[in-house]
C-alpha atoms as a PDB file:
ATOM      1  CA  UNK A   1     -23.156  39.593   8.234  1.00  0.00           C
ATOM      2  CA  UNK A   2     -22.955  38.460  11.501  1.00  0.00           C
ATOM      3  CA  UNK A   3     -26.567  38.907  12.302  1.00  0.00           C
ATOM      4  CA  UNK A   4     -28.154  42.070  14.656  1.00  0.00           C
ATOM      5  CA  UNK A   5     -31.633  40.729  13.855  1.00  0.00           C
ATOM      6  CA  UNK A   6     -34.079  41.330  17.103  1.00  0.00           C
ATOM      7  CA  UNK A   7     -37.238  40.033  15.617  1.00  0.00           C
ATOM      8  CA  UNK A   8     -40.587  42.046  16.749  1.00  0.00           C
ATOM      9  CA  UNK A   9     -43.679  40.650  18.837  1.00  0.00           C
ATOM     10  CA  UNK A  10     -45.942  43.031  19.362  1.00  0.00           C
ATOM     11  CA  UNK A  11     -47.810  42.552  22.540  1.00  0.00           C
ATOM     12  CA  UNK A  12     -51.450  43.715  23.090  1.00  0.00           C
ATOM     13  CA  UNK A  13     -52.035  46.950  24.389  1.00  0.00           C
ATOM     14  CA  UNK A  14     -49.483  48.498  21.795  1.00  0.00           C
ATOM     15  CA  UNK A  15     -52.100  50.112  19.327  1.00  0.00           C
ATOM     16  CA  UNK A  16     -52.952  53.191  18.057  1.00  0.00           C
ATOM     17  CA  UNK A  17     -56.209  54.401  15.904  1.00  0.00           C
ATOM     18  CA  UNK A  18     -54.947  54.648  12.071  1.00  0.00           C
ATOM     19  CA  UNK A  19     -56.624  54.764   8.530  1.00  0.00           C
ATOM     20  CA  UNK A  20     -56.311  51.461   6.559  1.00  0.00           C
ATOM     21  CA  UNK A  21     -54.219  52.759   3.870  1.00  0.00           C
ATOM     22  CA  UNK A  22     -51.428  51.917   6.385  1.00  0.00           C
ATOM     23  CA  UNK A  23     -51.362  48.502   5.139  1.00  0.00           C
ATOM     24  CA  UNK A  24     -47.984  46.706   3.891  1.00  0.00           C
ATOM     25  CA  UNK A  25     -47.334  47.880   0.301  1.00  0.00           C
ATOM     26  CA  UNK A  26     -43.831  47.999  -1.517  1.00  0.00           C
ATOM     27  CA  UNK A  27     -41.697  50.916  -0.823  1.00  0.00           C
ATOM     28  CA  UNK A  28     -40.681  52.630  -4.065  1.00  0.00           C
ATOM     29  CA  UNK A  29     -37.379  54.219  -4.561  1.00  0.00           C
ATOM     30  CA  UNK A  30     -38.732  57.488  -5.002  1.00  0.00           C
ATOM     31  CA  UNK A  31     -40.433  57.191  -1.996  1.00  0.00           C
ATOM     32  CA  UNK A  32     -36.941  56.055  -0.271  1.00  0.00           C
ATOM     33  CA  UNK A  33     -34.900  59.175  -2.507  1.00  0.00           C
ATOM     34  CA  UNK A  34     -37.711  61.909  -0.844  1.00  0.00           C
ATOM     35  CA  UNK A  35     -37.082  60.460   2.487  1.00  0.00           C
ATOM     36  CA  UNK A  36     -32.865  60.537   2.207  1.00  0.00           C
ATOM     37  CA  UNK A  37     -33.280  64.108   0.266  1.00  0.00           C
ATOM     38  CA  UNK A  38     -30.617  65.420  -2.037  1.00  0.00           C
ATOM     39  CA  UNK A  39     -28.136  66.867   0.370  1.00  0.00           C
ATOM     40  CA  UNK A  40     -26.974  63.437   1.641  1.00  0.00           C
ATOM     41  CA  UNK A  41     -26.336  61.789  -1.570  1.00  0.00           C
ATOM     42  CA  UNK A  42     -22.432  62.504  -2.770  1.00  0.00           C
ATOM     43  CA  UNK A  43     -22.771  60.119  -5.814  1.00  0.00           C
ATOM     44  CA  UNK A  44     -19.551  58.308  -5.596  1.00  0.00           C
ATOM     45  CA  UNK A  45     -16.531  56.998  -3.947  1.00  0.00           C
ATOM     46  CA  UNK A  46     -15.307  59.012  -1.169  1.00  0.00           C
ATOM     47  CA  UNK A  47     -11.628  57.104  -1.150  1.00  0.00           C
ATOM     48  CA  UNK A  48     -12.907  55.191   2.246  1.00  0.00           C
ATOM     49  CA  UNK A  49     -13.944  52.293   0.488  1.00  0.00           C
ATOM     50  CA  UNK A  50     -17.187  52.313   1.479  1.00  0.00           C
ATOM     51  CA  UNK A  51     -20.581  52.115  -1.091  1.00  0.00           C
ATOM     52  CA  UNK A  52     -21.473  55.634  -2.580  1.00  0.00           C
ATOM     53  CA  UNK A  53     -24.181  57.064  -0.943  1.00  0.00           C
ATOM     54  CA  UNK A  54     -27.607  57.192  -2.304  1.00  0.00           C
ATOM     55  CA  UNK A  55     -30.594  54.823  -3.098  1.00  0.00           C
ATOM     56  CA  UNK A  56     -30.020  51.659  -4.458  1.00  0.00           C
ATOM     57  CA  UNK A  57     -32.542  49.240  -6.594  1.00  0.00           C
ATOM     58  CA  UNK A  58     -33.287  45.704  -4.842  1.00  0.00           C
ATOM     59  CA  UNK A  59     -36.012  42.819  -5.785  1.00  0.00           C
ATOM     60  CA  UNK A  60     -37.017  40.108  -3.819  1.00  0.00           C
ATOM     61  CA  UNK A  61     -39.922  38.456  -1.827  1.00  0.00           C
ATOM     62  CA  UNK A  62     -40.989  37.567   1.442  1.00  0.00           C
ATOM     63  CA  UNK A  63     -43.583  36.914   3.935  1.00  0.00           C
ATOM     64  CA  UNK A  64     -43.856  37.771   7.987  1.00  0.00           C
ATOM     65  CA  UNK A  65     -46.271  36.104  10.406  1.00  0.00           C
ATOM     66  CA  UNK A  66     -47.094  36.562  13.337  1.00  0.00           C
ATOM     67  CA  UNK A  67     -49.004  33.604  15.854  1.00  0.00           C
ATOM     68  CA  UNK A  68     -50.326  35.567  18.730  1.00  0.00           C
ATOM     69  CA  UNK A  69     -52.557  38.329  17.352  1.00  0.00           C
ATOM     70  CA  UNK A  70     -52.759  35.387  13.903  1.00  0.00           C
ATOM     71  CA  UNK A  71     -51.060  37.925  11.348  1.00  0.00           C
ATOM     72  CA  UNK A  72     -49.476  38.133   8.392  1.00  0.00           C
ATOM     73  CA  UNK A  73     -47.793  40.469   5.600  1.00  0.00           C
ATOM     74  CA  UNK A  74     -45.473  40.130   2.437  1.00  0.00           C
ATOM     75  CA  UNK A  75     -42.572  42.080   1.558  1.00  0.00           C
ATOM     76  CA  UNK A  76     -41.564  42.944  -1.909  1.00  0.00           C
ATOM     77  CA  UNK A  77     -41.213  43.077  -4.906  1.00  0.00           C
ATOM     78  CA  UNK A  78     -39.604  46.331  -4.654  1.00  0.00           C
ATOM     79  CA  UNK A  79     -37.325  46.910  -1.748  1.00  0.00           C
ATOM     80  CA  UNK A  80     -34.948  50.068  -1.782  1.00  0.00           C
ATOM     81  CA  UNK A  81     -31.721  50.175   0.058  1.00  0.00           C
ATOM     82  CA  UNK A  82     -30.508  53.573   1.178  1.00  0.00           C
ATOM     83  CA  UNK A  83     -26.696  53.943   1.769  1.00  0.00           C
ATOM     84  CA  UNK A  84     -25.835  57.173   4.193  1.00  0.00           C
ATOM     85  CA  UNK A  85     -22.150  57.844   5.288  1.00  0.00           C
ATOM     86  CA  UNK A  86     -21.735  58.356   8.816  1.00  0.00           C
ATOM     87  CA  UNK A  87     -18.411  59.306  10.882  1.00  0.00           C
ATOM     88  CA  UNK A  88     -15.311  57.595  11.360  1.00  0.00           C
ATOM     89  CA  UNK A  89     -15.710  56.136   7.549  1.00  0.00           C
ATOM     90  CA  UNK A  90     -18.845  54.397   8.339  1.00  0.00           C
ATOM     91  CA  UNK A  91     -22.077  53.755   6.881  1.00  0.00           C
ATOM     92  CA  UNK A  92     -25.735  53.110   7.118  1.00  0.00           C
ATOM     93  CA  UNK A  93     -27.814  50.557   4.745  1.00  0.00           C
ATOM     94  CA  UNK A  94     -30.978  50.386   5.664  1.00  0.00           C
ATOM     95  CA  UNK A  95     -33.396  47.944   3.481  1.00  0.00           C
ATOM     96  CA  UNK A  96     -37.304  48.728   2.965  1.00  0.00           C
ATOM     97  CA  UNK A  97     -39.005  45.405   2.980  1.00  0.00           C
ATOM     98  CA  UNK A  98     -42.271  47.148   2.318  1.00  0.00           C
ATOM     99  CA  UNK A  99     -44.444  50.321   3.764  1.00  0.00           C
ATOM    100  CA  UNK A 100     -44.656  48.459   7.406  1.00  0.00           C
ATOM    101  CA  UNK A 101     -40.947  47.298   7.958  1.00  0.00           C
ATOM    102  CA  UNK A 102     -37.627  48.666   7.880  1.00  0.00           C
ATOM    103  CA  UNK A 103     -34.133  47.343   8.706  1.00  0.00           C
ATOM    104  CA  UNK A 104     -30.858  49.198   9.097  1.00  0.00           C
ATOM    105  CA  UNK A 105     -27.206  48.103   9.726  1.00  0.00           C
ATOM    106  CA  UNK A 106     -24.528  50.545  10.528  1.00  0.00           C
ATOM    107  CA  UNK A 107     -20.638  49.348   9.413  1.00  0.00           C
ATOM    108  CA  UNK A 108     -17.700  50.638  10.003  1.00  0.00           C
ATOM    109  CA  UNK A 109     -14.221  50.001   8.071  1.00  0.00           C
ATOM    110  CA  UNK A 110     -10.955  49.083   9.788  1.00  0.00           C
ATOM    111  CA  UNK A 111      -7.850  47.026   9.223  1.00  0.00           C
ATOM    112  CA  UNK A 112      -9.220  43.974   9.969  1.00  0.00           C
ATOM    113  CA  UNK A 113     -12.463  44.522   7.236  1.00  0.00           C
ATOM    114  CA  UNK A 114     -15.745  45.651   7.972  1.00  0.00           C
ATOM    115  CA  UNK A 115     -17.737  45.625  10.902  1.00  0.00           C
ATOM    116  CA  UNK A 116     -21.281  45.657  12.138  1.00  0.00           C
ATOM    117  CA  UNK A 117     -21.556  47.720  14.879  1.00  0.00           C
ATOM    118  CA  UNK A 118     -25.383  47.526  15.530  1.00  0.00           C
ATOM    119  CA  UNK A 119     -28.505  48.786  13.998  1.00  0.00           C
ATOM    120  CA  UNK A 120     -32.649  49.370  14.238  1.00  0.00           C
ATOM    121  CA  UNK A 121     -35.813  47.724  12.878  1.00  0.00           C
ATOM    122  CA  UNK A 122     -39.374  49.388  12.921  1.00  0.00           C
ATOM    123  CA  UNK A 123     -42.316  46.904  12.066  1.00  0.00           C
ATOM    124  CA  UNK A 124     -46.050  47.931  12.160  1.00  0.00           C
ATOM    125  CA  UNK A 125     -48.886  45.484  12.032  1.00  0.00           C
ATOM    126  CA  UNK A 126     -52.679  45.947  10.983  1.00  0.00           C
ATOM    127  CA  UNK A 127     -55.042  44.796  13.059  1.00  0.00           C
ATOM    128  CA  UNK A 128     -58.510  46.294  11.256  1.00  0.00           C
ATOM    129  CA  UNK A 129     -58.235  50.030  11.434  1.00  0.00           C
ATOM    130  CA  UNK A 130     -55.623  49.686  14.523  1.00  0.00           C
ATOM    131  CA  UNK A 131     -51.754  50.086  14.169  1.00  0.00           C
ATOM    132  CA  UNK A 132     -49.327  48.073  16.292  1.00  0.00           C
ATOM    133  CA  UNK A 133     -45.609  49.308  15.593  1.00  0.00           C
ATOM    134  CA  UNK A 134     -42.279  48.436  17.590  1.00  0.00           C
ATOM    135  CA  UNK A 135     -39.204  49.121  17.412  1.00  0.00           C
ATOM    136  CA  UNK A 136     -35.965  47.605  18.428  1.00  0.00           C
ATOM    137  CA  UNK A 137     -32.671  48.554  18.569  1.00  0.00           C
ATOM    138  CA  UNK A 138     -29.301  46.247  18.127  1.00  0.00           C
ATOM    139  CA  UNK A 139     -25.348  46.856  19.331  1.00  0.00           C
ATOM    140  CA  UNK A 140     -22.850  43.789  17.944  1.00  0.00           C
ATOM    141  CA  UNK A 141     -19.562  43.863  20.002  1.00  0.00           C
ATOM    142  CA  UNK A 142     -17.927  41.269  18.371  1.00  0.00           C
ATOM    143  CA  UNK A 143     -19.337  41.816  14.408  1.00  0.00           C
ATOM    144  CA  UNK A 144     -16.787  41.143  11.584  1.00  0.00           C
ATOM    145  CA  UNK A 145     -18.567  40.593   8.689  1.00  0.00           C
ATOM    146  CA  UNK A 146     -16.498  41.341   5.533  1.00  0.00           C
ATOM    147  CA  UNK A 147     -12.905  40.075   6.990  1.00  0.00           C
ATOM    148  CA  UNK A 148     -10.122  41.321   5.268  1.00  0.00           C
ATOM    149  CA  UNK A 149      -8.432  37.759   5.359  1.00  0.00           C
ATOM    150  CA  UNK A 150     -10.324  34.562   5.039  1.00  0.00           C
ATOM    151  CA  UNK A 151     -10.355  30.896   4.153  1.00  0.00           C
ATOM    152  CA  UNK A 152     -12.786  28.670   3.016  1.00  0.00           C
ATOM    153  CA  UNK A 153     -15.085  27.675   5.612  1.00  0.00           C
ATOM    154  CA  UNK A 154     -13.332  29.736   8.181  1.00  0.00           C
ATOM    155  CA  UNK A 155     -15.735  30.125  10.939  1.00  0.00           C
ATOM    156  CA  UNK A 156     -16.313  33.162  13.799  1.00  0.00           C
ATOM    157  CA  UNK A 157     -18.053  33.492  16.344  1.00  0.00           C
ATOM    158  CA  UNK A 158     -21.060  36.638  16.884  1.00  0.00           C
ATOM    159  CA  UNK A 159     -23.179  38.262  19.183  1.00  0.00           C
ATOM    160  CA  UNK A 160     -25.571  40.792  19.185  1.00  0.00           C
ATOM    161  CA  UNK A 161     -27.948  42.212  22.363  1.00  0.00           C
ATOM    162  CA  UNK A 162     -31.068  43.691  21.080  1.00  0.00           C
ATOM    163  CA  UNK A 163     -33.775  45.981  22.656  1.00  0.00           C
ATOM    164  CA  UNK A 164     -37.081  45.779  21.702  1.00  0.00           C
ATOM    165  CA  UNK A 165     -39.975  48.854  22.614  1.00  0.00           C
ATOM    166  CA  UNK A 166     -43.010  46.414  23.744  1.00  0.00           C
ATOM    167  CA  UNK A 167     -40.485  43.831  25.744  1.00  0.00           C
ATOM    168  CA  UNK A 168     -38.644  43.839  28.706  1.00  0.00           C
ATOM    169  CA  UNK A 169     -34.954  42.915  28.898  1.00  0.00           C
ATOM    170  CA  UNK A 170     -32.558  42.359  26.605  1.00  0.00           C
ATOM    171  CA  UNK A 171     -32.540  39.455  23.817  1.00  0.00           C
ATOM    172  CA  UNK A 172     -28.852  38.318  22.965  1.00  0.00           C
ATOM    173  CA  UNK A 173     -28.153  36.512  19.495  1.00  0.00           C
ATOM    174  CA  UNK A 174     -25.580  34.501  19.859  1.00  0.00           C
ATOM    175  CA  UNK A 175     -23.841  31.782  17.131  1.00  0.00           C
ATOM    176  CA  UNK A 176     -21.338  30.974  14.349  1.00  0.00           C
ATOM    177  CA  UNK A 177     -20.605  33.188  10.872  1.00  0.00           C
ATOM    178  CA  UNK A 178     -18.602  31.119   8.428  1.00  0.00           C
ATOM    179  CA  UNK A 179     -17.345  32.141   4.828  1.00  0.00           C
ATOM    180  CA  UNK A 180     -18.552  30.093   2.222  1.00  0.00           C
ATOM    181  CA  UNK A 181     -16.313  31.018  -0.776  1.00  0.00           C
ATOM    182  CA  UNK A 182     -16.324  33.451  -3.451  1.00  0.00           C
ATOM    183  CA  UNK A 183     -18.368  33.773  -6.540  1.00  0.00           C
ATOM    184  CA  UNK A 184     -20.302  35.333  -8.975  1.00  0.00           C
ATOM    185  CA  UNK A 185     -23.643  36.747  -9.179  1.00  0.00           C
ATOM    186  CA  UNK A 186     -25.610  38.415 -11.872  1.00  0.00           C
ATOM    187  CA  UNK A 187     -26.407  42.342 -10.729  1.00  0.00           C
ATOM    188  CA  UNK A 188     -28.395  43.382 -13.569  1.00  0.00           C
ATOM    189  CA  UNK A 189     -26.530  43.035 -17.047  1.00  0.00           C
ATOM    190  CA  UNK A 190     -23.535  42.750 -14.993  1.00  0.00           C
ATOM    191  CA  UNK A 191     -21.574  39.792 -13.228  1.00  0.00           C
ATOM    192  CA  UNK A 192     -20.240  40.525 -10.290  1.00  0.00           C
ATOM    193  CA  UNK A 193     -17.577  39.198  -7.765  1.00  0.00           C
ATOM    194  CA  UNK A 194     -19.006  38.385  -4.337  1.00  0.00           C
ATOM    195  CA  UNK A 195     -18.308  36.652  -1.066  1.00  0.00           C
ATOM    196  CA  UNK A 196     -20.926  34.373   0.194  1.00  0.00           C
ATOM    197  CA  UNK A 197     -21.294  34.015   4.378  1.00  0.00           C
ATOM    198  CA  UNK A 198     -23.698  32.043   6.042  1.00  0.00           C
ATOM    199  CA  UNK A 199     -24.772  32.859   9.608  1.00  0.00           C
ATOM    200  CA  UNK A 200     -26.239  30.821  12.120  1.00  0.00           C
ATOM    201  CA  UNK A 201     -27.538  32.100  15.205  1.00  0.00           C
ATOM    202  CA  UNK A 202     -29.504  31.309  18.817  1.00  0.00           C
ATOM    203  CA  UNK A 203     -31.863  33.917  20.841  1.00  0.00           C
ATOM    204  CA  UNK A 204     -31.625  33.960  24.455  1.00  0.00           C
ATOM    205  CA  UNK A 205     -33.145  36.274  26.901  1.00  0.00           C
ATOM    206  CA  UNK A 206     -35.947  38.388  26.565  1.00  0.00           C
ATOM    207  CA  UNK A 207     -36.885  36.793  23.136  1.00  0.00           C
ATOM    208  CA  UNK A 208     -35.784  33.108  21.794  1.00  0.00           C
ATOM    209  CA  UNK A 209     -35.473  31.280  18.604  1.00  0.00           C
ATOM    210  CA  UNK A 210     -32.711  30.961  15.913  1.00  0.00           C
ATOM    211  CA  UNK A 211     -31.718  33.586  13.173  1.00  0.00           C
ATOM    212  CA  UNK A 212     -30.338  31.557  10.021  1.00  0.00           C
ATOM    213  CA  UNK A 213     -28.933  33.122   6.831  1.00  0.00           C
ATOM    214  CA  UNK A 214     -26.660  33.756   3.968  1.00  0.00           C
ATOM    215  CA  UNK A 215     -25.037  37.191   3.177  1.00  0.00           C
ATOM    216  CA  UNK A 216     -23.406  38.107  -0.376  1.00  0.00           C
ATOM    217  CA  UNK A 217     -20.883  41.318   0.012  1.00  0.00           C
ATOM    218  CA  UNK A 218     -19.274  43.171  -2.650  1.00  0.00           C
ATOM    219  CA  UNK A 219     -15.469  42.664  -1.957  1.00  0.00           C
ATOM    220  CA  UNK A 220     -14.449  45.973  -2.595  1.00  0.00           C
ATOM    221  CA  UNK A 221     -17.146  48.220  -0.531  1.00  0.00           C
ATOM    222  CA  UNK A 222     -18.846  45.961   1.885  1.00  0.00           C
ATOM    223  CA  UNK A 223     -21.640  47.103  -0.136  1.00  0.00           C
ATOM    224  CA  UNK A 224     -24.584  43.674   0.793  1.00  0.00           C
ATOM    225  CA  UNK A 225     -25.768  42.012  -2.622  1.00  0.00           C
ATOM    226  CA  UNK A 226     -28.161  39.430  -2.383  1.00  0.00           C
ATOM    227  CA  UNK A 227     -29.663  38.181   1.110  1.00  0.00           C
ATOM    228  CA  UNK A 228     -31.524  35.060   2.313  1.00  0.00           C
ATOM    229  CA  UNK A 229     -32.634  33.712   5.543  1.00  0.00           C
ATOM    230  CA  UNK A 230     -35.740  32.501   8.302  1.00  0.00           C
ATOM    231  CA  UNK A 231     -36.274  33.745  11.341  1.00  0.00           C
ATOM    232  CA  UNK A 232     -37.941  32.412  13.950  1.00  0.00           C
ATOM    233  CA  UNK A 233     -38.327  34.105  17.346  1.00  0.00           C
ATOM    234  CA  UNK A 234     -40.753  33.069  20.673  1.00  0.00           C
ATOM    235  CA  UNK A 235     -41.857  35.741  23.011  1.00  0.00           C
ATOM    236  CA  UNK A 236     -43.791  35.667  25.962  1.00  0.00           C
ATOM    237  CA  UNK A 237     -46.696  38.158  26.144  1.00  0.00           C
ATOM    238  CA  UNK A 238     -49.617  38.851  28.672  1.00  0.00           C
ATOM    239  CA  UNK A 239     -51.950  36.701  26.252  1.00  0.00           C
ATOM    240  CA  UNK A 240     -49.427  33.938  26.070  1.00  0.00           C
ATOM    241  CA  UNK A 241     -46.643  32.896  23.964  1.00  0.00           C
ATOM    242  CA  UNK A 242     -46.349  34.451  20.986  1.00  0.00           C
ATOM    243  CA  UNK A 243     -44.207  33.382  17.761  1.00  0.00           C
ATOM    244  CA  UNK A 244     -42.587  35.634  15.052  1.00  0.00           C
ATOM    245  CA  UNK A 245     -42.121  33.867  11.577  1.00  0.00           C
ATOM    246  CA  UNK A 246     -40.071  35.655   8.538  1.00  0.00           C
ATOM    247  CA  UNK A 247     -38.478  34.091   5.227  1.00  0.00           C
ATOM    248  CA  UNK A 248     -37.136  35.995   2.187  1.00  0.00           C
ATOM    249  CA  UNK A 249     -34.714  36.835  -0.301  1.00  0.00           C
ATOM    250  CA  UNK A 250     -33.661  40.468  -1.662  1.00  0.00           C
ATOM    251  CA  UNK A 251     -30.987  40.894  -4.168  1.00  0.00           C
ATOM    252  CA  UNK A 252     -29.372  44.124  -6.018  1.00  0.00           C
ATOM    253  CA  UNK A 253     -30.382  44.462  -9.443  1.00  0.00           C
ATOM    254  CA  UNK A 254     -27.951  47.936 -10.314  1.00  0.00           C
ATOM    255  CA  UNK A 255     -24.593  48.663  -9.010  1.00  0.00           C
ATOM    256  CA  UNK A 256     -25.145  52.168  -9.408  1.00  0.00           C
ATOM    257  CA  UNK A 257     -27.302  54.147  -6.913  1.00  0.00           C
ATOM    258  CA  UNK A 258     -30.975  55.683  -8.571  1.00  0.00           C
ATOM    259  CA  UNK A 259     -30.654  58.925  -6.627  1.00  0.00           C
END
């Protein structure tokens, strides 16, 4: 994947009065199936070669600080990834890293492999009783991320510009994506065929700091396997300079979706 991350500082001033129960908690995948409902779930391939709709069963762990209000949160162990079709043989997979943080990727399938075309991520933070949520939006205009051809340690270059609700002006993330190889992971009871990329990016703009990760794809649907990477983004705010921290890992444990 060639990146789309616009990490979240939220700035003081943001907050709204909510009950404590808002606190980060795992996401289950019933909760993620009630939110999708039943009418958007076709339960299998649609000939596009794109994943079959529905929720999808992911593990993993993480943890997301921030420096300026001193914060912190974990994501995990459960995190549910939602697959919705969209137009023009497309797709949405958005990942649940817990009850206060979201991510979602839109791709899109064309001669040349797939593409990420942009995407969204909502974050809230508890500070006592008081909520501070943001969201930001991302559009990649040059985004290949499962090429149809490839070489070992073929390298492209990315870019993303990303939007963020509580800062102004535009952060652009900017850097190399290079495949790694193919091989094999364990999805369950299964072994599966993959193709590891790793993806190293800079933050300019409105936000700075450096995205870096590795991305496992499916071969055959574009359909994201396993995930690692650290973030680390710098954003100036009205009390000073404040820094966004996030590390973690998610990988699928079934190939077929739960609902």
């Amino acid at each position: 994947m060639a990146g789309g991350v616009v990490a979240l500082v939220l700035v003081a001033g943001a907050a709204v009065l909510v009950l404590s129960q808002d606190r980060a908690r795992p996401v289950t995948v019933e909760e993620a199936r009630d939110r999708l409902g039943t009418d958007a779930t076709d339960g299998g391939d649609d000939g596009l070669g794109r994943p079959a709709e529905g929720v999808y069963r992911y593990e993993g762990t993480g943890t997301e600080r921030l420096s300026v209000p001193p914060l912190s949160q974990d994501q995990g162990p459960t995190m549910p990834g939602t697959v919705e079709h969209l137009d023009d043989g497309c797709w949405s997979f958005r990942l649940d890293y817990s009850t206060n943080h979201w991510q979602a990727w839109d791709f899109c399938l064309d001669a040349d492999g797939v593409h990420e075309r942009g995407g969204s991520t909502w974050q809230r933070w508890m500070l006592g009783t008081t909520a501070l949520t943001n969201l930001a939006s991302f559009t990649c205009p040059t985004s290949l991320v499962v090429p149809a051809e490839r070489e070992d340690g073929q390298r492209w270059t990315a870019r993303c510009d990303g939007t963020n609700e509580m800062v102004d002006g535009t952060a652009v993330s900017t850097g190399t994506y290079e495949f790694v190889g193919e091989e094999t992971l364990a999805v369950g009871d299964d072994r599966v065929a993959v193709l590891h990329f790793r993806s190293e990016r800079e933050m300019s703009g409105a936000q700075e700091g450096t995205d870096r990760a590795d991305w496992w794809f499916a071969p055959d649907t574009g359909m994201l396997v396993r995930n690692r990477r650290r973030i680390e983004v710098r954003t100036d705010t009205p009390v000073g300079a404040s820094t966004y921290r996030e590390e973690g890992e998610f990988r699928l444990v079934a190939l077929e979706p739960a609902g």
